[in-house]
C-alpha atoms as a PDB file:
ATOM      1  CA  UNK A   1     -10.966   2.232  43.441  1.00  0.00           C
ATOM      2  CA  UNK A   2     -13.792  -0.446  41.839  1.00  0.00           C
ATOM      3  CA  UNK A   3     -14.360  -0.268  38.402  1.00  0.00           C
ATOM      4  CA  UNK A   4     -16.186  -2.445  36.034  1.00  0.00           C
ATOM      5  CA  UNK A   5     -14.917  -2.262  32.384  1.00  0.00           C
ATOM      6  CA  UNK A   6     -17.056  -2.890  29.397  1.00  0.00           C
ATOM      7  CA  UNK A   7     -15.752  -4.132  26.163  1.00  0.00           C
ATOM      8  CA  UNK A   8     -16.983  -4.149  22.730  1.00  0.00           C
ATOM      9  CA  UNK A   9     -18.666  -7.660  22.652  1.00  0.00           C
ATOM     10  CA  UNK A  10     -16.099  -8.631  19.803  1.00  0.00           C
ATOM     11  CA  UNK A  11     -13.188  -8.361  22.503  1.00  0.00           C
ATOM     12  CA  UNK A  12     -14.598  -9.939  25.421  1.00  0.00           C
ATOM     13  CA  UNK A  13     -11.925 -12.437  25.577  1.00  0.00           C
ATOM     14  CA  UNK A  14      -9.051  -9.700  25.312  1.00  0.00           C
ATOM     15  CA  UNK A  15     -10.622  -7.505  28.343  1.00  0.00           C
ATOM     16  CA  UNK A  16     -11.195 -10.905  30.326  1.00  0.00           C
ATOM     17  CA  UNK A  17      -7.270 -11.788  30.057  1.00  0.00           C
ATOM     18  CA  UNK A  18      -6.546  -7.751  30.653  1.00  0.00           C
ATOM     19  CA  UNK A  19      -8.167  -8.060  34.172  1.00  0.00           C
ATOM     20  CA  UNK A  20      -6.680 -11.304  34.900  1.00  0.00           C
ATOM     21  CA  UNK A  21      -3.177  -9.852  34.521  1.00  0.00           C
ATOM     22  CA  UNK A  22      -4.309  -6.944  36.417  1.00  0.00           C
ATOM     23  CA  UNK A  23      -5.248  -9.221  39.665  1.00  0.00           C
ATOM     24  CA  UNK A  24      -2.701 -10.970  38.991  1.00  0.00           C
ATOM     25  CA  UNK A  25      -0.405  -8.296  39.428  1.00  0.00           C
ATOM     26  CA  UNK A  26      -2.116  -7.253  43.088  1.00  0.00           C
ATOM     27  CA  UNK A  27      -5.210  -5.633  42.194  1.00  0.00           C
ATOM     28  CA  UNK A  28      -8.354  -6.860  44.286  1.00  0.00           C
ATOM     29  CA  UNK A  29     -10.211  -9.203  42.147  1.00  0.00           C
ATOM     30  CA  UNK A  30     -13.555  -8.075  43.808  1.00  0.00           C
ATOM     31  CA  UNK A  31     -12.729  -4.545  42.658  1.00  0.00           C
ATOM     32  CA  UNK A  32     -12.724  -5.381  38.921  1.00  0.00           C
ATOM     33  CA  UNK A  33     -15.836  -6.459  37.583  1.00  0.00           C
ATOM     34  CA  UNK A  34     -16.494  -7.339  33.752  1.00  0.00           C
ATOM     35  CA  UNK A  35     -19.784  -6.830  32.156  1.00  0.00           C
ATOM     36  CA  UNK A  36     -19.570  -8.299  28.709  1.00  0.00           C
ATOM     37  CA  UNK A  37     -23.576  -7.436  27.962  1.00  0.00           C
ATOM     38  CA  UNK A  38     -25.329  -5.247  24.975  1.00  0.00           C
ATOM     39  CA  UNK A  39     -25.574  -1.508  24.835  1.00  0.00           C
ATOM     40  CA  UNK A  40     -28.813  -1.514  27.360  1.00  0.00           C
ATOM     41  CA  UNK A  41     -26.161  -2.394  30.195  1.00  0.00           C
ATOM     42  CA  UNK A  42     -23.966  -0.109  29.245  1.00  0.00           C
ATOM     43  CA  UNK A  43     -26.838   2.283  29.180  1.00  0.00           C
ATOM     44  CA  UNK A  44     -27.719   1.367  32.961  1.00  0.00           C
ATOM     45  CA  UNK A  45     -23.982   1.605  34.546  1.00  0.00           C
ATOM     46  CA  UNK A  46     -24.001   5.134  33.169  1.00  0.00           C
ATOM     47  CA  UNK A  47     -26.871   6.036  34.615  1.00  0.00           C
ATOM     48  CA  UNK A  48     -26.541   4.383  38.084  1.00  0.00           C
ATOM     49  CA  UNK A  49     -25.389   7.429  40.681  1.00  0.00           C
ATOM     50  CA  UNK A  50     -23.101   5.337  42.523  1.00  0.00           C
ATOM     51  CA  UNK A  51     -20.651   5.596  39.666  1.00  0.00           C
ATOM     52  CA  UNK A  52     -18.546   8.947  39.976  1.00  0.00           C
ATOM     53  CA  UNK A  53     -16.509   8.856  36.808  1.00  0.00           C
ATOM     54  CA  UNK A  54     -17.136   7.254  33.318  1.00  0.00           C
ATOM     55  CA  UNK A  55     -14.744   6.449  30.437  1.00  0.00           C
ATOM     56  CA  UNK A  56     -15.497   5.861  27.366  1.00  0.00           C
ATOM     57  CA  UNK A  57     -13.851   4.871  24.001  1.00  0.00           C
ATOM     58  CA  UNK A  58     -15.983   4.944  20.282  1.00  0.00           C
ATOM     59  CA  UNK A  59     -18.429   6.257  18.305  1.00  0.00           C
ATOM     60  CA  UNK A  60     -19.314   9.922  18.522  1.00  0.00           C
ATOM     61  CA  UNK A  61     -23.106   8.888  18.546  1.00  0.00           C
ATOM     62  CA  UNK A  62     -22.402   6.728  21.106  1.00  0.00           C
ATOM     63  CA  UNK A  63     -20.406   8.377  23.762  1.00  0.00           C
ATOM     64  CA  UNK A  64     -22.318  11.435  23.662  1.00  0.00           C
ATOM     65  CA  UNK A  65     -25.784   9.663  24.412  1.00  0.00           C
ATOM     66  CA  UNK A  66     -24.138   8.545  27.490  1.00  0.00           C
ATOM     67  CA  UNK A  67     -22.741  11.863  28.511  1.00  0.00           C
ATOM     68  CA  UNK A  68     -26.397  13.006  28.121  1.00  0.00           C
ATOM     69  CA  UNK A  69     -27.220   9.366  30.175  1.00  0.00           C
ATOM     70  CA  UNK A  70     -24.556  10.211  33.227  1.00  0.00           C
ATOM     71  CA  UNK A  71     -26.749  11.663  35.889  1.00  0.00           C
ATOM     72  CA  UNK A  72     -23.582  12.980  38.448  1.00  0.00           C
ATOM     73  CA  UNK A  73     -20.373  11.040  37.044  1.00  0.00           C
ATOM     74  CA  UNK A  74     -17.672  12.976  35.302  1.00  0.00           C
ATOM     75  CA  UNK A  75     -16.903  11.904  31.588  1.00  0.00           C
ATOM     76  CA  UNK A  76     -13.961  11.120  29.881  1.00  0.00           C
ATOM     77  CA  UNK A  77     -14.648  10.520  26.206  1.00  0.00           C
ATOM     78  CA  UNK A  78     -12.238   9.903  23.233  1.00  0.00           C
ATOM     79  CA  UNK A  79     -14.364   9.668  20.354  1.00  0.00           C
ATOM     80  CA  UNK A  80     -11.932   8.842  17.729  1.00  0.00           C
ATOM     81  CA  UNK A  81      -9.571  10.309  15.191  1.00  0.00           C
ATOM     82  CA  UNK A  82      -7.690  10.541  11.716  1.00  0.00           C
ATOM     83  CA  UNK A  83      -4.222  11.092  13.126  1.00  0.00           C
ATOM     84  CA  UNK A  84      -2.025  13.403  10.684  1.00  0.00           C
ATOM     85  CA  UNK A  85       1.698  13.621  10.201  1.00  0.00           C
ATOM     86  CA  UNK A  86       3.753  15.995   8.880  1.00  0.00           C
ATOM     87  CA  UNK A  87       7.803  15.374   7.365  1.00  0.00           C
ATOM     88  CA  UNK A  88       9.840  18.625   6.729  1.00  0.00           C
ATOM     89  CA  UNK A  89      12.465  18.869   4.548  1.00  0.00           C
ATOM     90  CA  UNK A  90      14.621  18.428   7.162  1.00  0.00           C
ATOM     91  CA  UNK A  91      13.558  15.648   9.191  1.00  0.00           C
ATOM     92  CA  UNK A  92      15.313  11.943   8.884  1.00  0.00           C
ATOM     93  CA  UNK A  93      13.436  10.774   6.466  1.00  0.00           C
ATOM     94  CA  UNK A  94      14.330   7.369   6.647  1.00  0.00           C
ATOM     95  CA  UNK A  95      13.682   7.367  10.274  1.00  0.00           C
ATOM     96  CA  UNK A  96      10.314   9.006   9.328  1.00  0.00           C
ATOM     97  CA  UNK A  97       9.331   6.723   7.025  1.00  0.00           C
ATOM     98  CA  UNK A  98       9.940   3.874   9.565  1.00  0.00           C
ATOM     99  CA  UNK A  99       7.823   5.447  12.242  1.00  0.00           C
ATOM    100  CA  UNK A 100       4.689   6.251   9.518  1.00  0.00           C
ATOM    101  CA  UNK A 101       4.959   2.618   8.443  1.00  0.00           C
ATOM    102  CA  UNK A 102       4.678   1.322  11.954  1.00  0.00           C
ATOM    103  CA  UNK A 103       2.249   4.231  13.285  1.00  0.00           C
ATOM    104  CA  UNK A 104      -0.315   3.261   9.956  1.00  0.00           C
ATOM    105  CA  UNK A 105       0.332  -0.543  10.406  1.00  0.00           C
ATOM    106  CA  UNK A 106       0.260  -1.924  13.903  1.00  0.00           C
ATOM    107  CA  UNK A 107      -3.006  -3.826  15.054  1.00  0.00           C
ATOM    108  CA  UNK A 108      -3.748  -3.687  11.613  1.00  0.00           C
ATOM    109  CA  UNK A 109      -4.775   0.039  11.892  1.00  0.00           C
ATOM    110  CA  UNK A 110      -7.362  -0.743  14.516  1.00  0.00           C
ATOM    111  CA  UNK A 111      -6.212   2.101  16.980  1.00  0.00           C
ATOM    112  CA  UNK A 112      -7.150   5.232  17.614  1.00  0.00           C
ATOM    113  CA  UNK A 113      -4.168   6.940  17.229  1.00  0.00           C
ATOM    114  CA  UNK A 114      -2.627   5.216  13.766  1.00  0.00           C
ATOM    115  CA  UNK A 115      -1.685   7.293  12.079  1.00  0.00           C
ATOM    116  CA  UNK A 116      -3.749   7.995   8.803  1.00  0.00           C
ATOM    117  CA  UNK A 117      -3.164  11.677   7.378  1.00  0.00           C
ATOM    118  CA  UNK A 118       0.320  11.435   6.059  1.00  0.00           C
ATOM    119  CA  UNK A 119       1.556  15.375   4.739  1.00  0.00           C
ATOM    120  CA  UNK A 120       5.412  15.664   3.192  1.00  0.00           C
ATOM    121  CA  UNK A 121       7.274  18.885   2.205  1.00  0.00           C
ATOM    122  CA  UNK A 122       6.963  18.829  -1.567  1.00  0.00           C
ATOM    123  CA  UNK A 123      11.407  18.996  -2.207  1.00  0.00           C
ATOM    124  CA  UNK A 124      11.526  15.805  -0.659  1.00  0.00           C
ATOM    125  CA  UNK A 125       7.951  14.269  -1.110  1.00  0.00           C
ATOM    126  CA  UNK A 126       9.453  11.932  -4.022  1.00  0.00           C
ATOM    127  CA  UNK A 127      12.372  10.455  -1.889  1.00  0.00           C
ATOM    128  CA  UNK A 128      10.022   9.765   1.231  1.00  0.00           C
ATOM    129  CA  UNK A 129       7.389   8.334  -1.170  1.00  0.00           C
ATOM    130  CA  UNK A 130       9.572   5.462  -1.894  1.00  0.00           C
ATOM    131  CA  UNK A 131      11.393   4.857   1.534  1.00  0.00           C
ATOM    132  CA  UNK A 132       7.830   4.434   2.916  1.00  0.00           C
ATOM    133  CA  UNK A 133       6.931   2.264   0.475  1.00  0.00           C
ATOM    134  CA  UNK A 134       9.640   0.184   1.178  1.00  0.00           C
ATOM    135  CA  UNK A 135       8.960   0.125   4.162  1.00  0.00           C
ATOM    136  CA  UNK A 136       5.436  -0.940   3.730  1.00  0.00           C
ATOM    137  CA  UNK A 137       6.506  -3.688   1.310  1.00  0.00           C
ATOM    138  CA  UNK A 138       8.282  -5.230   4.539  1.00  0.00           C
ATOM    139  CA  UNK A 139       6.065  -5.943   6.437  1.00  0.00           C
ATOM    140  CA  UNK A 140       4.583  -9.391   7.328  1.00  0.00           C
ATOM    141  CA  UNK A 141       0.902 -10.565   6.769  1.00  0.00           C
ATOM    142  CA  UNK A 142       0.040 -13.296   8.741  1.00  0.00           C
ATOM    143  CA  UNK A 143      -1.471 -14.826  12.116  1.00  0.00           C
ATOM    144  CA  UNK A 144      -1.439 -12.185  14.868  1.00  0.00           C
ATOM    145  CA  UNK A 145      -0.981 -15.119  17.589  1.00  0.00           C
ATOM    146  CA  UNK A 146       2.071 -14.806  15.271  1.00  0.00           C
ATOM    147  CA  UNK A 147       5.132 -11.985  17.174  1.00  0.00           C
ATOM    148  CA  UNK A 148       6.860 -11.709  13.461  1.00  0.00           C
ATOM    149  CA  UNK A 149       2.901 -10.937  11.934  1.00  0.00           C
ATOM    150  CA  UNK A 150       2.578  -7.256  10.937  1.00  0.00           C
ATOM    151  CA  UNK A 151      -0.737  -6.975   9.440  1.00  0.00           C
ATOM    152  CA  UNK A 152      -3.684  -9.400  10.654  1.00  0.00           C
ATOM    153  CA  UNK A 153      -7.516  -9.521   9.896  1.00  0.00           C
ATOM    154  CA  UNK A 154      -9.978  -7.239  10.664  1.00  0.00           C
ATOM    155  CA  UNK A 155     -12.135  -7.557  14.023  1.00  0.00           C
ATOM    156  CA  UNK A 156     -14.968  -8.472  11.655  1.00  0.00           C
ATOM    157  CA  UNK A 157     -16.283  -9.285   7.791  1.00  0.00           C
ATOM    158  CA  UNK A 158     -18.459  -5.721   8.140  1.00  0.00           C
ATOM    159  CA  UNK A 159     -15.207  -3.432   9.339  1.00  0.00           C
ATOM    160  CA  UNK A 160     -13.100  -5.030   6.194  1.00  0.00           C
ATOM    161  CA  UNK A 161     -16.188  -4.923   3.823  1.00  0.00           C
ATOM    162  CA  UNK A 162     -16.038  -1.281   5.187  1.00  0.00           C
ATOM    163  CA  UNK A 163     -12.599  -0.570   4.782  1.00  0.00           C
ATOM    164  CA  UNK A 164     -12.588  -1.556   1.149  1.00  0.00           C
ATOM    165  CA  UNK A 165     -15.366   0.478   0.142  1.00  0.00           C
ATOM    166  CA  UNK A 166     -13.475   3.642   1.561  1.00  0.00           C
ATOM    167  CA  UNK A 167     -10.752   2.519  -0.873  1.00  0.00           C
ATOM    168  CA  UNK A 168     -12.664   2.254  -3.733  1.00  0.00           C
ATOM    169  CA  UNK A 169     -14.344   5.723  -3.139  1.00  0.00           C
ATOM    170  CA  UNK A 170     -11.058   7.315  -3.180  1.00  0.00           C
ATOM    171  CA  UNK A 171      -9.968   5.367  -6.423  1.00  0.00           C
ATOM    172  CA  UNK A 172     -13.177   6.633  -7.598  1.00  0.00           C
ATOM    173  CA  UNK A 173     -12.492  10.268  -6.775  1.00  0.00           C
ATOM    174  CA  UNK A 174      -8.972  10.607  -8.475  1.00  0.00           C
ATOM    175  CA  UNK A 175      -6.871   9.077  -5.686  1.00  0.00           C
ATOM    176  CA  UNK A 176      -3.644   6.394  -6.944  1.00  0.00           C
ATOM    177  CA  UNK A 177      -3.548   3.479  -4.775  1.00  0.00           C
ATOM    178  CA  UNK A 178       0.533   3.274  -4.226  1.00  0.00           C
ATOM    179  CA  UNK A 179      -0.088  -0.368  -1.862  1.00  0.00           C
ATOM    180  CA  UNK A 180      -1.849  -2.441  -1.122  1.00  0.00           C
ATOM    181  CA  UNK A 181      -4.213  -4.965  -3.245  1.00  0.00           C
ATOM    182  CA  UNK A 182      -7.824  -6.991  -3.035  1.00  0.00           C
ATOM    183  CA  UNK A 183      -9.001  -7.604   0.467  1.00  0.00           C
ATOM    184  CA  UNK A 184      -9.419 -11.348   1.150  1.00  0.00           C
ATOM    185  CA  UNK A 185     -11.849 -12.446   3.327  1.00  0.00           C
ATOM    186  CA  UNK A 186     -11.335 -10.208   6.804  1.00  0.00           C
ATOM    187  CA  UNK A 187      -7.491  -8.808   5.403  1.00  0.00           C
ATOM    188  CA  UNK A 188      -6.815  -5.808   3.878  1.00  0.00           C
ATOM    189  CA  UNK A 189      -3.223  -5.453   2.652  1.00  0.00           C
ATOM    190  CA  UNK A 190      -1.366  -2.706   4.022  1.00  0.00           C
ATOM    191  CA  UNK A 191      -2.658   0.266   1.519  1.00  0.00           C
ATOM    192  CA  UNK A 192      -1.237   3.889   0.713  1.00  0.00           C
ATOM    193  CA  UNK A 193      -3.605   6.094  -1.118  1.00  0.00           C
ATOM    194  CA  UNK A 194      -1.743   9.879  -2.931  1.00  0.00           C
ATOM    195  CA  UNK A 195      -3.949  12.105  -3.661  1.00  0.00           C
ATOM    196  CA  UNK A 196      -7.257  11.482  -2.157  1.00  0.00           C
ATOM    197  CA  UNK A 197      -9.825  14.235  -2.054  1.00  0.00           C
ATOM    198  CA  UNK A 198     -10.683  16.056   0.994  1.00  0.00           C
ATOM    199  CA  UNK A 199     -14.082  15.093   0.883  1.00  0.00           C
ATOM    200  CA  UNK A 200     -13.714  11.434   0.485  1.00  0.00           C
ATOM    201  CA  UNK A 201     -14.091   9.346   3.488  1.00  0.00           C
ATOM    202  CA  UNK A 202      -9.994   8.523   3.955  1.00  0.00           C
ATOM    203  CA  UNK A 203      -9.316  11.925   4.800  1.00  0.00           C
ATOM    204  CA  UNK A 204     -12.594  13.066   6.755  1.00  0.00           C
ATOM    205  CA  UNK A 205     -13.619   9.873   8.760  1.00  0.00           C
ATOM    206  CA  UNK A 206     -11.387   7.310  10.939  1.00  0.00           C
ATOM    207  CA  UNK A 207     -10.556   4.582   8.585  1.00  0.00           C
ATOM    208  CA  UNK A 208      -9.548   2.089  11.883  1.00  0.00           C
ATOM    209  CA  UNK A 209      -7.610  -0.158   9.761  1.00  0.00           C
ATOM    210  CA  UNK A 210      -4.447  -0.208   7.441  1.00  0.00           C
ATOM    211  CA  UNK A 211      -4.615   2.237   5.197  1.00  0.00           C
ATOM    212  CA  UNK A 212      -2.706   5.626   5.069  1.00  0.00           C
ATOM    213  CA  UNK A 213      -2.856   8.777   2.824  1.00  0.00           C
ATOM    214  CA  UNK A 214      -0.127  10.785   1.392  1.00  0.00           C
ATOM    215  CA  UNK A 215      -0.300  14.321   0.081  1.00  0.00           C
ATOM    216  CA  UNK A 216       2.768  16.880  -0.515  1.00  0.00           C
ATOM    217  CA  UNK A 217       2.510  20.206   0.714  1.00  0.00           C
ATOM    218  CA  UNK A 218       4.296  23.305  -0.442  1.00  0.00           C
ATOM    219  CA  UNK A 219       5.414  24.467   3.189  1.00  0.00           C
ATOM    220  CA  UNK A 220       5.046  23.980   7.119  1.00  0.00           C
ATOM    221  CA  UNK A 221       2.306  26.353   7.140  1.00  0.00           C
ATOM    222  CA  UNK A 222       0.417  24.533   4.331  1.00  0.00           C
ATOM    223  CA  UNK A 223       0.878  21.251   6.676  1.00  0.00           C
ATOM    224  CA  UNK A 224      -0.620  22.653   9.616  1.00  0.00           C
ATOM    225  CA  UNK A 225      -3.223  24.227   8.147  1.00  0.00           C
ATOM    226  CA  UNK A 226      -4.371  20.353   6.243  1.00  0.00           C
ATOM    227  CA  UNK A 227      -3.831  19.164   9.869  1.00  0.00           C
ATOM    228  CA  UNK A 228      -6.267  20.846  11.400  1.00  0.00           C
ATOM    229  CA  UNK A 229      -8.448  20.473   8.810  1.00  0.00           C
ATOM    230  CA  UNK A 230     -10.430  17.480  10.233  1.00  0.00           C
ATOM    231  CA  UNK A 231     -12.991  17.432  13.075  1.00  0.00           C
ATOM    232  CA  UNK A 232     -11.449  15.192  15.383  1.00  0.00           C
ATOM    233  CA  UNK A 233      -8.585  16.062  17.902  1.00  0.00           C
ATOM    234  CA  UNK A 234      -6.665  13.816  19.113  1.00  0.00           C
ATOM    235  CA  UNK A 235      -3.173  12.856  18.140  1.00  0.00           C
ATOM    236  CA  UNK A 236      -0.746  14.552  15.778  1.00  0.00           C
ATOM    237  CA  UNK A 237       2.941  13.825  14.977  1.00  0.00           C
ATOM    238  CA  UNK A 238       5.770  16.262  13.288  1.00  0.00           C
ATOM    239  CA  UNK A 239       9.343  15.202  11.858  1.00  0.00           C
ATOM    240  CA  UNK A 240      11.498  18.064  12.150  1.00  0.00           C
ATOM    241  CA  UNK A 241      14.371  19.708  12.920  1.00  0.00           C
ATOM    242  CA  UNK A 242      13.217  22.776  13.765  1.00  0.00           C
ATOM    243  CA  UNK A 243      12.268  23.228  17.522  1.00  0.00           C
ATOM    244  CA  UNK A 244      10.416  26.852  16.303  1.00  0.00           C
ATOM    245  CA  UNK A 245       7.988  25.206  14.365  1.00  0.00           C
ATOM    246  CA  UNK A 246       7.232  22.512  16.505  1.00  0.00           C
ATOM    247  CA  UNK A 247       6.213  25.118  19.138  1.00  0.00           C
ATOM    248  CA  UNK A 248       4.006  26.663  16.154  1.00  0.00           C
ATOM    249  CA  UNK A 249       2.377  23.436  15.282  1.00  0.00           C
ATOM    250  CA  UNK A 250       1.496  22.912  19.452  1.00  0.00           C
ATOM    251  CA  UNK A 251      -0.100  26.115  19.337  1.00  0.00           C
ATOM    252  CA  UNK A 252      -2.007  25.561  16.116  1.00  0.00           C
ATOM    253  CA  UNK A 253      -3.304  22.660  16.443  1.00  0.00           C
ATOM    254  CA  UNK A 254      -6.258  21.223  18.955  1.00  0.00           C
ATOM    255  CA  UNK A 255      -4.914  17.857  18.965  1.00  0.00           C
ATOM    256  CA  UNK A 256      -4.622  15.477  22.645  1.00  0.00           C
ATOM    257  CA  UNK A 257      -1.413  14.982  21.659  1.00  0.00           C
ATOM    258  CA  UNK A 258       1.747  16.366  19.092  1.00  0.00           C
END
């Protein structure tokens, strides 16, 4: 089937090379179309009958103006998220930690299913604590055009301006930064916040960038009950042993994906 696939202006040049490897792996060129415009066009596909199915990836404010705008297509909208992870007592916890720093980390944060909520069984909070540290310590700050680059900017000055207001909010509010440091220029340092308050911006909104919270919980029950504290739905991890709770947690929690 056609499509025509519109980016967020900052990643025009991204989508343009995503179709080219796309025709250049068979599909017909005249059935991939890229409109780079403003909202407005956006606005106008949506709304154009001959379209039977629209997808779309953002803002809350956003995608559900154009559900309103689709006149007969179907929608398919994923309007974000604060991923949360749980580690039991008797997961791997170095094998835990590893995943968490790599879930939080990669793109720089900038995807909707890093992971952000970070929730630890209080008798081993302590040793996870420091193995994801560690683990955050490792990692490389650099050029992304770079493989061996971890963390890279921000897609812009506003997002990382952003980013380290949330921080400071949650400083503000009680919370101990664990890493991280100052943001220069469009780079935030991979940061770990303990303790932040429910109601700060960390732990309600989608940060979209590298940062991470950590709280210890006094049992699995406590966990899932923080993890579906938070209006969005759609991905959630658990590190565990036990195969009963996992079937818990996937019927407790409204998430996309556990």
């Amino acid at each position: 089937l056609p499509f025509v696939l519109k980016p967020d202006p900052r990643g025009v040049k991204t989508a343009a090379r995503f179709l080219q490897i796309l025709v250049g792996a068979g599909w017909p060129a005249a059935a991939a179309i890229l409109c780079g415009g403003p909202l407005p066009a956006v606005e106008v596909l949506v709304g154009d009958e001959r379209f039977r199915i629209f997808s779309f990836t953002g803002s809350p404010a956003v995608g559900w103006k154009l559900k309103a705008l689709a006149v007969k297509a179907q929608s398919c909208l994923e309007l974000g998220g604060n991923a949360a992870v749980f580690v039991a007592s008797d997961a791997d916890l170095a094998w835990a930690a590893a995943r968490c720093a790599w879930g939080a980390y990669y793109y720089s944060g900038q995807v909707c299913i890093s992971v952000q909520r970070i929730f630890v069984e209080r008798a081993v909070h302590n040793e996870f604590r420091k193995l994801l540290i560690e683990n955050i310590a490792g990692l490389k700050i650099g050029d992304p055009l770079d493989e061996n680059t971890d963390i890279g900017p921000l897609i812009d000055e506003r997002s990382a301006i952003r980013i380290e207001e949330w921080l400071k909010e949650a400083v503000a509010k009680g919370a101990k930064l664990l890493a991280g440091g100052p943001r220069e220029g469009l780079v935030i340092p991979p940061s770990l916040v303990e303790g932040a308050p429910a109601d700060c911006k960390l732990s309600c909104e989608e940060v979209f960038g590298p940062v991470a919270t950590l709280d210890a919980v006094e049992s699995k029950e406590e966990a899932l009950d923080k993890m579906a504290a938070s209006r969005y739905g759609l991905q959630a991890g658990i590190f565990t042993n036990d195969l009963a709770f996992v079937h818990r947690a996937f019927d407790r929690l409204s998430v996309g994906g556990l």
